[in-house]
Protein backbone atom coordinates (compact mmCIF):
# COMPACT_ATOMS: atom_id res chain seq x y z
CA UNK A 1 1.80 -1.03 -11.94
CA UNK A 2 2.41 -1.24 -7.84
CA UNK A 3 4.99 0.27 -5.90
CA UNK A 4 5.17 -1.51 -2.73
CA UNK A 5 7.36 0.00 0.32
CA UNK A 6 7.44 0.03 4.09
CA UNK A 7 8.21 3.29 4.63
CA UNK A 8 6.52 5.56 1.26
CA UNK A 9 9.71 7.41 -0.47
CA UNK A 10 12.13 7.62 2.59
CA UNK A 11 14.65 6.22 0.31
CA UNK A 12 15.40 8.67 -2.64
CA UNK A 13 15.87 5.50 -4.91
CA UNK A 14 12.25 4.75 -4.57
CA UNK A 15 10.79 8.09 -5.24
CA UNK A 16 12.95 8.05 -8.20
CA UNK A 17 10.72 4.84 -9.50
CA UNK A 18 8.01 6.50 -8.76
CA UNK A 19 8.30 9.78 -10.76
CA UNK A 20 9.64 7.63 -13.47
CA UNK A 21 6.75 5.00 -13.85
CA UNK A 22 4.46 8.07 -13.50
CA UNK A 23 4.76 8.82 -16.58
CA UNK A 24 3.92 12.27 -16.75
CA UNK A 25 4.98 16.16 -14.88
CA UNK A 26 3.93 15.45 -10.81
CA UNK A 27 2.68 18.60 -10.88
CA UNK A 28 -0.11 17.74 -13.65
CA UNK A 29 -0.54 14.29 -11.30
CA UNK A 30 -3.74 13.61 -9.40
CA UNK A 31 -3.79 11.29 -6.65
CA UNK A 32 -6.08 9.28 -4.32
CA UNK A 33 -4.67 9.25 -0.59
CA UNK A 34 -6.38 6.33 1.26
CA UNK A 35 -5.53 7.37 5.25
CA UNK A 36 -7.90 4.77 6.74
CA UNK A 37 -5.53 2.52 7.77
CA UNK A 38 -3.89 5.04 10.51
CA UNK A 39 -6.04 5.54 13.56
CA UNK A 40 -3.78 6.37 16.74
CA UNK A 41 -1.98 9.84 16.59
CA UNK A 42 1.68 8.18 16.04
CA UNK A 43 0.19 6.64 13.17
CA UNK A 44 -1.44 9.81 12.09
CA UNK A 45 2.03 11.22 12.25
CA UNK A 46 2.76 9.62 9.36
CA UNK A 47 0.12 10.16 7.14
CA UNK A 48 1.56 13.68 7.40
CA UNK A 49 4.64 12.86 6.02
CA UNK A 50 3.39 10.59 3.60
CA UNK A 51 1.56 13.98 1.85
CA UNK A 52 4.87 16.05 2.49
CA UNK A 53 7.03 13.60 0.31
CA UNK A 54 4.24 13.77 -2.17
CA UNK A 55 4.16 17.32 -2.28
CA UNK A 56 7.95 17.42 -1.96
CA UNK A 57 8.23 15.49 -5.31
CA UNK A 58 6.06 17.79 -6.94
CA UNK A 59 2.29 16.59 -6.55
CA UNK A 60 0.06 19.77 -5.80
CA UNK A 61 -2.01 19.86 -2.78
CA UNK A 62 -4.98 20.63 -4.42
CA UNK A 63 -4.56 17.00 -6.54
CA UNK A 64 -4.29 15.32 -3.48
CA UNK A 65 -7.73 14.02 -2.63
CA UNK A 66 -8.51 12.00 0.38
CA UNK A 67 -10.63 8.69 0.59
CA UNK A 68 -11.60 8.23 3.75
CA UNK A 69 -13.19 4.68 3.76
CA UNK A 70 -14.37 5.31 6.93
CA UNK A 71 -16.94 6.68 5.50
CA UNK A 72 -20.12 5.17 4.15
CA UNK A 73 -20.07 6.45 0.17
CA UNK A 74 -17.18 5.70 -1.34
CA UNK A 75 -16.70 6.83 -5.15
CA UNK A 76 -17.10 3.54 -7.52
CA UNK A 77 -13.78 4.23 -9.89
CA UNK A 78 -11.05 6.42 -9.77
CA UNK A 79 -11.04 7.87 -13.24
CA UNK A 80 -9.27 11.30 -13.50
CA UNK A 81 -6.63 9.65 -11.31
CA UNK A 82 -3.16 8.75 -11.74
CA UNK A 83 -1.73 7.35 -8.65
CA UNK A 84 -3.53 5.54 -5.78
CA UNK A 85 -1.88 6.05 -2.36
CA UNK A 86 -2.93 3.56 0.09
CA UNK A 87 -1.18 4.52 3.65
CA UNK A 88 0.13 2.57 6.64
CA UNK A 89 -1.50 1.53 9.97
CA UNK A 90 -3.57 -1.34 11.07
CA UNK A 91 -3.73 -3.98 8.49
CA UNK A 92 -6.64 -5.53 9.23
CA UNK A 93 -8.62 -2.61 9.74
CA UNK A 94 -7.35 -1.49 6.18
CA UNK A 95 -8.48 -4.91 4.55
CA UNK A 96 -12.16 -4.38 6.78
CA UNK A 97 -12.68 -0.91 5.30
CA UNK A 98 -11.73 -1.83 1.68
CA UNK A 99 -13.91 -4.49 1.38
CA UNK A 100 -17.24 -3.28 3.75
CA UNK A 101 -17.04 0.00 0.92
CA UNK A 102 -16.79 -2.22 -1.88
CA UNK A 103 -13.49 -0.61 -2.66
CA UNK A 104 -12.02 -3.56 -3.43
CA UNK A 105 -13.93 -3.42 -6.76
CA UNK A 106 -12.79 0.56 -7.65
CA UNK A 107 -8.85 -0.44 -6.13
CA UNK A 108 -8.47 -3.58 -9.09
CA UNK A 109 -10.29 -1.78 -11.97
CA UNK A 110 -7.81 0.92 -10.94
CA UNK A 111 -5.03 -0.77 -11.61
CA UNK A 112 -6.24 -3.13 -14.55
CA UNK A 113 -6.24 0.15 -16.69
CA UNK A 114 -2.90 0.70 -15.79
CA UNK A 115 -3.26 3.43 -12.63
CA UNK A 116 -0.37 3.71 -10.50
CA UNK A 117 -0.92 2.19 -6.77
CA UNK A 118 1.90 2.68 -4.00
CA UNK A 119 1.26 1.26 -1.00
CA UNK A 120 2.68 1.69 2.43
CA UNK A 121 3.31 -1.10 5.02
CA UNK A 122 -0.40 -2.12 5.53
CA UNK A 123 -1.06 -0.23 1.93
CA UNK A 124 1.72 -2.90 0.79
CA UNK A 125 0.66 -5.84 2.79
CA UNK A 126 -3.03 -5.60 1.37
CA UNK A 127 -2.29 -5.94 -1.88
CA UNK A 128 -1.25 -9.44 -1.72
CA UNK A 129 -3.29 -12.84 -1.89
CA UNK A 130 -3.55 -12.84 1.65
CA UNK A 131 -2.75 -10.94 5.00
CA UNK A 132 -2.69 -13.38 7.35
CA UNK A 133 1.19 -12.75 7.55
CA UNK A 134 0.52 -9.07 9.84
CA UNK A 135 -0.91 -11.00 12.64
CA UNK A 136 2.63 -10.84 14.79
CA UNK A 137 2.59 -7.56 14.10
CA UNK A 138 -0.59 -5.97 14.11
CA UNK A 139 -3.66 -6.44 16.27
CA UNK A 140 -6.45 -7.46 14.52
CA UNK A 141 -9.05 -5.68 16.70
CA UNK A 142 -11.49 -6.01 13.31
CA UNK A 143 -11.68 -9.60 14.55
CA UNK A 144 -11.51 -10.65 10.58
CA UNK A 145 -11.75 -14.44 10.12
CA UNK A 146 -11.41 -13.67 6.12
CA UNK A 147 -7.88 -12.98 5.62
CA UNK A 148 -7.81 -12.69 1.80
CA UNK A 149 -6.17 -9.36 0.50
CA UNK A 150 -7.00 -7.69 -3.00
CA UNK A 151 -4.88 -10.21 -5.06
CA UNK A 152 -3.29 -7.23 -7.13
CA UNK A 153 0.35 -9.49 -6.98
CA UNK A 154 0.68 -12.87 -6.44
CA UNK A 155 3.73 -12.36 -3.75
CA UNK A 156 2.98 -11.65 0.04
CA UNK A 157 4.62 -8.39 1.44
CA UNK A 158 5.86 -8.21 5.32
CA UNK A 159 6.97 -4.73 5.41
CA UNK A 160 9.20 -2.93 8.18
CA UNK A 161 11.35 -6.49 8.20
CA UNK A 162 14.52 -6.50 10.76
CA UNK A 163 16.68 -9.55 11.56
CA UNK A 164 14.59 -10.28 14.76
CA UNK A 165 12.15 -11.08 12.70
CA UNK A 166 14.03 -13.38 10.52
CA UNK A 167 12.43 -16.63 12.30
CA UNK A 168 8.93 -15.43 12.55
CA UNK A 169 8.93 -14.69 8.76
CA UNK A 170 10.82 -17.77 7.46
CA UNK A 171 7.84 -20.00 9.61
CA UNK A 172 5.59 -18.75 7.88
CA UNK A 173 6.57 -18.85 4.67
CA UNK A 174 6.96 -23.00 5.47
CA UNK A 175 3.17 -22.67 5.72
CA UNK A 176 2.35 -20.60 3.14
CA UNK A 177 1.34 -21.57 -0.53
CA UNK A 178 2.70 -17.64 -2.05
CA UNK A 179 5.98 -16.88 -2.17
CA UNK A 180 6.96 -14.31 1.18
CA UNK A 181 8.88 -11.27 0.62
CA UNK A 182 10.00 -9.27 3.06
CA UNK A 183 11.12 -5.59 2.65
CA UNK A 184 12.87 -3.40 4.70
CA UNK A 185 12.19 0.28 5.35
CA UNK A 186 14.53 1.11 3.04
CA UNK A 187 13.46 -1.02 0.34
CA UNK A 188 10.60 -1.54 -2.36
CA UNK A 189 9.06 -4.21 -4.58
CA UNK A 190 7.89 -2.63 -8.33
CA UNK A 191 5.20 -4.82 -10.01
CA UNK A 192 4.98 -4.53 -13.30
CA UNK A 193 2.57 -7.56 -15.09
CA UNK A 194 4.71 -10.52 -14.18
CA UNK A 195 7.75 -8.31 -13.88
CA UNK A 196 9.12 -7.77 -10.44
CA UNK A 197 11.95 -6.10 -9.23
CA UNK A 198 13.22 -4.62 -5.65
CA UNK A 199 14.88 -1.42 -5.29
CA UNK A 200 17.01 -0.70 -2.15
């Protein structure tokens, strides 16, 4: 099951869907907070409020555990967890990080046994066949040549999507072999097997 947003639960609709496909009390919830993607201090701003909302909804601070993949050891499954919180920030530094880890591995078993992941404008973007579509966007400073994502849906998400961007997005998705959908920041896509579904 994914929850893919732009923006986390700024929209009340969405953190609805998310306590619902929980599936159990927030406060009995442990989750994995993946920062890595946010490296300048505005985008550190928001991995602040991304906790908040959590902890708003119910999930206890002390259930909130943080993988930074920054780091070198990264655990090798998530077991004991029940939602996988992948942040915003730099795309391509995100996709670098997941796969240099070998996170890539623990993020799909994850969600093959059914774990919750919710991902977050790069957290959303990664999950995708490919990521290729962030490059107007983002910088990729990681100099990747491998655009590939983790493959968990077989959509493409451009997050934060405005009506400038209408042309930029449409262009590419002449190109591209996966279907493109855009989301704003007030919108999310739920993925659920070959069920999809946006909520706005």
């Amino acid at each position: 099951m994914l929850i893919l947003t732009s923006t986390g639960f700024f929209n009340k609709k969405i953190a609805d869907v998310f306590l619902k496909e929980l599936n159990k009390a927030p406060q009995l919830a442990k989750v994995a907070f993946v920062p890595t993607a946010s490296r300048t201090p505005h985008e550190l701003k928001y991995i602040e409020s991304s906790k908040e909302e959590l902890f708003e909804l119910g999930i206890k601070p002390e259930n909130l555990v943080i993988f930074n993949l920054d780091k070198k050891v990264i655990a090798t499954d998530l077991d004991g967890f029940d939602v996988l919180y992948v942040c915003g920030g730099n795309t391509f530094y995100l996709m670098k990080k997941i796969n240099e880890t070998g996170f890539d591995k623990t993020i799909k078993a994850f969600v093959k046994k059914g774990g919750l992941y919710v991902g977050v404008s790069a957290g959303s973007v990664v999950a995708g066949p490919v990521i290729k579509i962030a490059l107007p966007f983002d910088e990729n400073d990681s100099n990747l040549t491998n655009f590939d994502g983790l493959g968990l849906v077989d959509v493409i998400i451009s997050p934060h999507y405005i009506e400038n961007d209408k042309a930029i997005i449409e262009n590419y998705a002449k190109s591209s072999a996966c279907k493109v959908i855009a989301l704003t920041d007030s919108q999310a896509l739920l993925v659920n097997g070959e069920l999809k579904e946006i909520f706005e």
